[in-house]
N, C-alpha and C. Protein backbone atom coordinates (compact mmCIF):
# COMPACT_ATOMS: atom_id res chain seq x y z
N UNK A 1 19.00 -32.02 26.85
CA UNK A 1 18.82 -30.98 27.85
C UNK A 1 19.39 -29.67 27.31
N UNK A 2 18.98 -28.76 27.26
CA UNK A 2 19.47 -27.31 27.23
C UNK A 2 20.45 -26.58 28.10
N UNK A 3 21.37 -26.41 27.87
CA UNK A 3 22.21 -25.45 28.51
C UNK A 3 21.83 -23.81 28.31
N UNK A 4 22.30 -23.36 29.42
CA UNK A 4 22.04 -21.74 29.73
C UNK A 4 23.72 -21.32 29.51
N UNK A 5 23.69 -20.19 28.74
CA UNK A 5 25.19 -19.74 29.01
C UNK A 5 24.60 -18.13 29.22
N UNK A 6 25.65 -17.71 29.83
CA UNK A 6 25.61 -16.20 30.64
C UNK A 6 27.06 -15.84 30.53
N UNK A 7 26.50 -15.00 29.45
CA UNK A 7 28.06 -13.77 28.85
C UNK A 7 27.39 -12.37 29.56
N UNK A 8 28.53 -11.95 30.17
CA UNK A 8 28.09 -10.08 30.82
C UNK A 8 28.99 -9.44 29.95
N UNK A 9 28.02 -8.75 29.35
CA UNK A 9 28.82 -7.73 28.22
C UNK A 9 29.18 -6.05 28.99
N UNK A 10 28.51 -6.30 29.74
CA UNK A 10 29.04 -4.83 30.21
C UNK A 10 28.46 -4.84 31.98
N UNK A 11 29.13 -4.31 32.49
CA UNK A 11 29.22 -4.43 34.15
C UNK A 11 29.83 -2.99 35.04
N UNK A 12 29.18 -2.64 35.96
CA UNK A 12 30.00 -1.79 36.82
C UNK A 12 31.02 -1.55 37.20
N UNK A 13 31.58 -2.83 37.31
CA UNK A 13 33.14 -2.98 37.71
C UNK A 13 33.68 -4.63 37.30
N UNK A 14 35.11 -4.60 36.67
CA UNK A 14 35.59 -5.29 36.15
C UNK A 14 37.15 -5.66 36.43
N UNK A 15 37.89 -6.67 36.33
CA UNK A 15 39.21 -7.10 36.13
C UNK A 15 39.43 -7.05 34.51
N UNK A 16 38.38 -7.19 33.84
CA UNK A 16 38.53 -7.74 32.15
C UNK A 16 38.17 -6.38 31.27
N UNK A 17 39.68 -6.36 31.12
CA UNK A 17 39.69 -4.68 30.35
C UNK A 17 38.79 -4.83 28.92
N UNK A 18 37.78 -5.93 28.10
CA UNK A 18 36.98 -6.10 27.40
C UNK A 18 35.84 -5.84 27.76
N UNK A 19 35.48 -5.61 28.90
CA UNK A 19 33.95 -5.42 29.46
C UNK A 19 34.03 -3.50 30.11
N UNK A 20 32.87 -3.65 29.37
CA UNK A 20 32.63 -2.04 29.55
C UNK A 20 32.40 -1.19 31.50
N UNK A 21 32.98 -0.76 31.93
CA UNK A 21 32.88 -0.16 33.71
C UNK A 21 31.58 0.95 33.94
N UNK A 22 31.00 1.52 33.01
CA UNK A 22 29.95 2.24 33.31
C UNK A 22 29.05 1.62 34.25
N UNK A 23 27.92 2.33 34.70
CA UNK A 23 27.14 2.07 35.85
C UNK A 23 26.01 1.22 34.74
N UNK A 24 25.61 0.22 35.13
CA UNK A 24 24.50 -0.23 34.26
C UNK A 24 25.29 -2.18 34.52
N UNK A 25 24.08 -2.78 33.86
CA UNK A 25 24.42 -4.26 33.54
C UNK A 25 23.69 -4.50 32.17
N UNK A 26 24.35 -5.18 31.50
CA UNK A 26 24.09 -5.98 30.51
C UNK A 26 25.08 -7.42 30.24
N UNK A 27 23.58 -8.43 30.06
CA UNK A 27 24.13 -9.99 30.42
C UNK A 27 23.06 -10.56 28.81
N UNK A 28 23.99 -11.34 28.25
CA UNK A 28 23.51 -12.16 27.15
C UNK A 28 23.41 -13.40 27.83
N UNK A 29 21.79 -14.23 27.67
CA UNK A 29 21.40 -15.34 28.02
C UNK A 29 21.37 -16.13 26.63
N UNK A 30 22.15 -17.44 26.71
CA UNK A 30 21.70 -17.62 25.32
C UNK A 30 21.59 -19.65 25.68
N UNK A 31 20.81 -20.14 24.97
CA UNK A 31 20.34 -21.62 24.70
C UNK A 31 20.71 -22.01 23.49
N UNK A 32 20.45 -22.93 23.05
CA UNK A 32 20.44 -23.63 21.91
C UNK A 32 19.30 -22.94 21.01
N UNK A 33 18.08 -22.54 21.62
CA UNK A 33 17.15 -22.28 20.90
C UNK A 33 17.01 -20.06 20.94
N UNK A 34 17.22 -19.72 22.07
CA UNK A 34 16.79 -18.40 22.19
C UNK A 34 18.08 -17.46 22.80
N UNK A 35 17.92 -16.44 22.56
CA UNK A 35 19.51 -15.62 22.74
C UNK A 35 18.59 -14.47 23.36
N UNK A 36 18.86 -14.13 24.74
CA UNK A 36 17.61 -12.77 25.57
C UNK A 36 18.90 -11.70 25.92
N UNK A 37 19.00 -10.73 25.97
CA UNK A 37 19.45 -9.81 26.07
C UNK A 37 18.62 -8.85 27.57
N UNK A 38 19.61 -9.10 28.85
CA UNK A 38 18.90 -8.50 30.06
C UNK A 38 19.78 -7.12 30.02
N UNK A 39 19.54 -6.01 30.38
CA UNK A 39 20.01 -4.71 30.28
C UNK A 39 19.39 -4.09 30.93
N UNK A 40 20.46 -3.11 31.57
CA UNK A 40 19.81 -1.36 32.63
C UNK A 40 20.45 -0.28 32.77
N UNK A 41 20.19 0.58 33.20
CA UNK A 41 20.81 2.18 33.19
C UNK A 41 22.04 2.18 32.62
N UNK A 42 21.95 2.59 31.32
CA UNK A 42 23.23 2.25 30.55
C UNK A 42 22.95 3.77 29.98
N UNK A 43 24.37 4.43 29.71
CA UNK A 43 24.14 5.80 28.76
C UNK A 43 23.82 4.86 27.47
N UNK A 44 23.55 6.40 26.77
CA UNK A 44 23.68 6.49 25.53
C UNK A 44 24.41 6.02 24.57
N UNK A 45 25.75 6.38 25.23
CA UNK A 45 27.06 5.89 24.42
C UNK A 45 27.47 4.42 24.67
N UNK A 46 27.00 4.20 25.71
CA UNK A 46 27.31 2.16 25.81
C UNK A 46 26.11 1.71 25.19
N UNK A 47 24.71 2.26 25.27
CA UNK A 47 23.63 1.32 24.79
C UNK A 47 23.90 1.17 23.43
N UNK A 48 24.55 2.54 22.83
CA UNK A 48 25.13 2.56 21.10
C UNK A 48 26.46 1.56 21.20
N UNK A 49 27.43 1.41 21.73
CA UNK A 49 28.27 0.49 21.81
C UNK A 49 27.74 -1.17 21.91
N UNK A 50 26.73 -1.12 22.94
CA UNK A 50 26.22 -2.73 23.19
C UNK A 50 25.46 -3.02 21.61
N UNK A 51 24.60 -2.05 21.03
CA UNK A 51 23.98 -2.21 20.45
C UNK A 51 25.34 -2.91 19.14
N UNK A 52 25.87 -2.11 18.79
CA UNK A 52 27.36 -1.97 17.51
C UNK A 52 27.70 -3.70 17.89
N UNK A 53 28.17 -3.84 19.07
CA UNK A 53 28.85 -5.42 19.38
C UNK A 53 27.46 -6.49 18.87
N UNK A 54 26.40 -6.41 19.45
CA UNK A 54 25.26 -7.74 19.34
C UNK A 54 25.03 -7.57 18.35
N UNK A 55 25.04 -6.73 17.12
CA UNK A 55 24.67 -6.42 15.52
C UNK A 55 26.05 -7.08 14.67
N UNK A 56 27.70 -7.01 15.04
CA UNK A 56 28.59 -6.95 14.42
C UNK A 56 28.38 -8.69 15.12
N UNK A 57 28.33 -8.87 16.19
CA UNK A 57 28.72 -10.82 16.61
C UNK A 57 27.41 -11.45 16.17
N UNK A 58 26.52 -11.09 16.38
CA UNK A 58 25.50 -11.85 15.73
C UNK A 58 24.38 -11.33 14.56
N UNK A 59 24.90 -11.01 13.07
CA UNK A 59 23.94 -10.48 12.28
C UNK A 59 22.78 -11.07 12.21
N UNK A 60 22.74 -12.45 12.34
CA UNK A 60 21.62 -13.02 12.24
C UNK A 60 20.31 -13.56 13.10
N UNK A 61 20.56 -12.57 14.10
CA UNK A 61 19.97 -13.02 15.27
C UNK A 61 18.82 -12.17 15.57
N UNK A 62 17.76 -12.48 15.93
CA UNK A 62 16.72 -11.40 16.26
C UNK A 62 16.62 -11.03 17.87
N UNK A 63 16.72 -10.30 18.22
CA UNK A 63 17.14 -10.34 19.38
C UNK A 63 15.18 -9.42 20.44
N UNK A 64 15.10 -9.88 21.42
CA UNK A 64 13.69 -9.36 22.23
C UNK A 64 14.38 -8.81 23.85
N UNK A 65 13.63 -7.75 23.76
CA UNK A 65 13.80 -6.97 24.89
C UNK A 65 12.24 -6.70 26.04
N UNK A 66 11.97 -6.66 27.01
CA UNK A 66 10.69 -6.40 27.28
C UNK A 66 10.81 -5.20 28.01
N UNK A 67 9.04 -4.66 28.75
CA UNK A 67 9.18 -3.60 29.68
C UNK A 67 10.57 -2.57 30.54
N UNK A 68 10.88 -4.21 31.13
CA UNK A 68 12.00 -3.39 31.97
C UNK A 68 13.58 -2.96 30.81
N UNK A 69 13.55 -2.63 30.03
CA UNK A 69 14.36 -2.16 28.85
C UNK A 69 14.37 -0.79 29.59
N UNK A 70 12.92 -0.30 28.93
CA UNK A 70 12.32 1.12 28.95
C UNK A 70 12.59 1.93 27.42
N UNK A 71 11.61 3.13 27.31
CA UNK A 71 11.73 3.42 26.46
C UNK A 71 12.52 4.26 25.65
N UNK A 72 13.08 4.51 26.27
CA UNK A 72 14.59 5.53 25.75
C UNK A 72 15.90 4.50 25.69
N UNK A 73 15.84 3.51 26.66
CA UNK A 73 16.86 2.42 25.88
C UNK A 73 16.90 1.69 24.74
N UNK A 74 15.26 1.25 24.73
CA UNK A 74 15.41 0.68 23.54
C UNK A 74 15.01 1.73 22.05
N UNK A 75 14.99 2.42 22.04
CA UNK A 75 14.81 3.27 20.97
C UNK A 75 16.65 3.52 20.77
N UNK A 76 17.40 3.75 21.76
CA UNK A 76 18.89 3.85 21.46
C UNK A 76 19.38 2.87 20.77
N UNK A 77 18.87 1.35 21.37
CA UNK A 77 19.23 0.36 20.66
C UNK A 77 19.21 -0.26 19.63
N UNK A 78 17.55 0.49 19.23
CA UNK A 78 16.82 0.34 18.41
C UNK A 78 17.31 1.10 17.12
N UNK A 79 17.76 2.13 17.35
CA UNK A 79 18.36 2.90 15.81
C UNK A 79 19.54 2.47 15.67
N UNK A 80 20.61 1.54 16.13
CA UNK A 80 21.22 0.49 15.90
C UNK A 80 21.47 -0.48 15.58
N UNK A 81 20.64 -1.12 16.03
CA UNK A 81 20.18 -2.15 15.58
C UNK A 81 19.12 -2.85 14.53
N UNK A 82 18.41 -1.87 13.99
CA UNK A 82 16.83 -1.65 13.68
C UNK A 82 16.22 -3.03 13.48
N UNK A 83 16.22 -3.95 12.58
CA UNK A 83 15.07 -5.04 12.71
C UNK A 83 15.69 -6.10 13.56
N UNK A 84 16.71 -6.19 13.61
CA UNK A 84 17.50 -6.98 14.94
C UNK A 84 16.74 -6.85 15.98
N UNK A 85 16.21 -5.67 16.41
CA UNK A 85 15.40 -5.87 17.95
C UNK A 85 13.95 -5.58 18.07
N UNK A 86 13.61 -5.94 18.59
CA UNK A 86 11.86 -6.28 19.04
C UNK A 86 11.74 -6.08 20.34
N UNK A 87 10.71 -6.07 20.50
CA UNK A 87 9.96 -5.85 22.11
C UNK A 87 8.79 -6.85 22.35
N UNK A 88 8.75 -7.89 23.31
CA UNK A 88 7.39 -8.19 23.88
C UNK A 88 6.31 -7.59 24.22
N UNK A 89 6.59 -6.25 24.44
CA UNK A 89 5.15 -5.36 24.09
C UNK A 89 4.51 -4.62 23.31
C-alpha cells in the first residue's frame, strides 16, 4: 500500500519558527513513487526561497506543477530551479 506524507513548507501562520509566515501555502505531497508540490500566492522572495529549499533537499527529484501554479510563479520557480520543474501543461 502507499503511504501519503504531507510536509507544509510554508504557511500563513505558524508555532514552527522553520516554516515560512507569509500569506500563501505551500505543501509537499510525497509517496513512494511521486513527490507533487501544491503552492499559492507566494511573493517572489518565498517562491525563490521554496524554490532554493526543494533544489538543495532534493537534487534529484523532478518535480510537476500544473495550471493552478500560474504563470509568474512558476517562471520564479522556474529560474531556480530550472530542469527540476515541469508543468502538466
Amino acid at each position: 500500500m502507499n503511504s501519503l506524507k504531507w510536509t507544509v513548507l510554508a504557511d500563513n501562520r505558524t508555532s514552527n519558527p522553520l516554516l515560512e509566515t507569509e500569506h500563501g501555502l505551500s505543501i509537499l505531497l510525497e509517496t513512494t513513487r511521486h513527490r507533487v508540490l501544491l503552492d499559492g500566492q507566494e511573493s517572489d522572495d518565498e517562491l525563490i526561497a521554496l524554490g532554493t529549499r526543494l533544489k538543495e533537499k532534493y537534487p534529484q527529484t523532478q518535480f510537476y506543477t500544473s495550471h493552478c501554479t500560474g504563470d509568474l510563479a512558476f517562471q520564479r520557480l522556474k529560474s531556480v530551479m530550472g530542469p527540476q520543474l515541469n508543468t502538466f501543461i
